[in-house]
Structure formats: C-alpha cells, structure tokens
Protein backbone atom coordinates (compact mmCIF):
# COMPACT_ATOMS: atom_id res chain seq x y z
CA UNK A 1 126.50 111.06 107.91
CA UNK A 2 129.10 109.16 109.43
CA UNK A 3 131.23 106.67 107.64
CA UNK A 4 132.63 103.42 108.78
CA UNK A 5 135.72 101.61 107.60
CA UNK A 6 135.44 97.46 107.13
CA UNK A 7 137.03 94.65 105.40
CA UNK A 8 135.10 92.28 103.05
CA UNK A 9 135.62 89.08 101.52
CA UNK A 10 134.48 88.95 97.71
CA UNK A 11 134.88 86.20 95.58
CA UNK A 12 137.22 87.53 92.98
CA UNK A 13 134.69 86.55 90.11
CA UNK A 14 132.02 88.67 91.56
CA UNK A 15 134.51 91.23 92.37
CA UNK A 16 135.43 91.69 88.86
CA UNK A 17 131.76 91.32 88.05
CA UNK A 18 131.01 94.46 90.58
CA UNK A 19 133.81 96.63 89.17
CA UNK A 20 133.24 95.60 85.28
CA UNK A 21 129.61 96.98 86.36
CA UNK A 22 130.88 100.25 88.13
CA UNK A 23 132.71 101.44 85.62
CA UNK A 24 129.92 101.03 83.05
CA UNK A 25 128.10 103.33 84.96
CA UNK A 26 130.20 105.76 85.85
CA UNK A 27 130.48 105.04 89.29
CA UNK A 28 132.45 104.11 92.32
CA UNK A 29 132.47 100.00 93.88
CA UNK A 30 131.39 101.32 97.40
CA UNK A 31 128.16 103.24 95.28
CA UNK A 32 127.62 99.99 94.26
CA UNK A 33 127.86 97.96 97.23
CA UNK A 34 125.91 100.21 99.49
CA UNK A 35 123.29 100.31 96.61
CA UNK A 36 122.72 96.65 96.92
CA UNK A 37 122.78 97.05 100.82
CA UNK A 38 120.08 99.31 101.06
CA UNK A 39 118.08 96.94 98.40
CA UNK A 40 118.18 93.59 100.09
CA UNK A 41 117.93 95.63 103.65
CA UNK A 42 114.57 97.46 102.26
CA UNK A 43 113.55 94.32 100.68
CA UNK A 44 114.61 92.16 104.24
CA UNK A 45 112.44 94.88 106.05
CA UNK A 46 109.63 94.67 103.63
CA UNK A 47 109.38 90.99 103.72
CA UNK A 48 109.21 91.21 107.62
CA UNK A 49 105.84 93.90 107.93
CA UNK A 50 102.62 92.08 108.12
CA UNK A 51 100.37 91.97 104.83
CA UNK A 52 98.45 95.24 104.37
CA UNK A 53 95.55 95.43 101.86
CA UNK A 54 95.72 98.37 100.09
CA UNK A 55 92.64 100.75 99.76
CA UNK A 56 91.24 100.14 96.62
CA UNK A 57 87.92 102.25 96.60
CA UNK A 58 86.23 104.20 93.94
CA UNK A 59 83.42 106.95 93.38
CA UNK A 60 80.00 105.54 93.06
CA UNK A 61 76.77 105.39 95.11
CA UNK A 62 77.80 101.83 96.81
CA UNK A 63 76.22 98.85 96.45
CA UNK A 64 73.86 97.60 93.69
CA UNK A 65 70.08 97.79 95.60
CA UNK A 66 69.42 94.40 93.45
CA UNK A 67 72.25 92.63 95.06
CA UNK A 68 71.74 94.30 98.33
CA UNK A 69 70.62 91.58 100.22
CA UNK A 70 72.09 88.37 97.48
CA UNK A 71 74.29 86.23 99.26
CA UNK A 72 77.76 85.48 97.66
CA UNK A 73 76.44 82.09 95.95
CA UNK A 74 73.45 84.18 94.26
CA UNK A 75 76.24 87.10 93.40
CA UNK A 76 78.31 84.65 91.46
CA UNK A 77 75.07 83.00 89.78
CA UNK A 78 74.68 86.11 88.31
CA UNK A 79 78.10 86.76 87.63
CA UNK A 80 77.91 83.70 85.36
CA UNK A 81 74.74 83.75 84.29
CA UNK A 82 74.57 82.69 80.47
CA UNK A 83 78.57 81.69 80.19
CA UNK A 84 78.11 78.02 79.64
CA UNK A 85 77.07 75.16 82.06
C-alpha cells in the first residue's frame, strides 16, 4: 500500500486528547487518525447509498387463507379485536 506524507492542523487540546488516547491503547497517533478516517469515510459513504430494505423473510406456508382476501382496515380490526375501544 502506498503511503503519503501531509501536514495537519490540530487544535492542541484535541491533539493531546488523541495522544492521551493512543497511548492508552497501545498504539501509534497515525493508527488513530486513519482509524477515524476510515469511520467517518465509511459512515460519509453509507449515508450517501439509497435506503435498502433488508430481507426479512421466514419459513412458513405464506399467508393466513382467513386473511387472504381482508383488506388492511379488516387486518388491523382483527389485530385489535378485544383491546379496548
């Protein structure tokens, strides 16, 4: 992989923040600040896919034959049916 060399402007408090934190775990500042790269990059990317509805399926033998043919409105009657008013 290759590497690039570049200058960045920290805020000293955060600086000292980032390095208290790196040494804590045993690790370098530049493991740290790529690690929160890739994060907000992932997260950026994420953020910028279109909604996907994730398949949420399970064994059975499909729908009910009694509410084959109900209509949402008679669905939720029966959902309800006997819970109060």
């Amino acid at each position: 992989m290759a590497m690039a060399k570049t200058t960045l402007d920290i805020s000293d408090p955060l600086l000292r923040d980032a390095k208290k934190l790196a040494a804590r775990e045993g690790t370098t500042l530049r493991a740290l600040v790529e690690q929160g790269l890739r994060k907000v990059v992932a997260d950026r990317n994420r953020r910028n896919q279109p909604f996907q509805l994730r398949k949420v399926s399970f064994g059975g033998d499909g729908l009910n034959p009694d509410f084959a043919e109900a209509g949402w409105d008679r669905i939720r009657d029966l959902t309800y049916e006997g819970r109060g008013s």
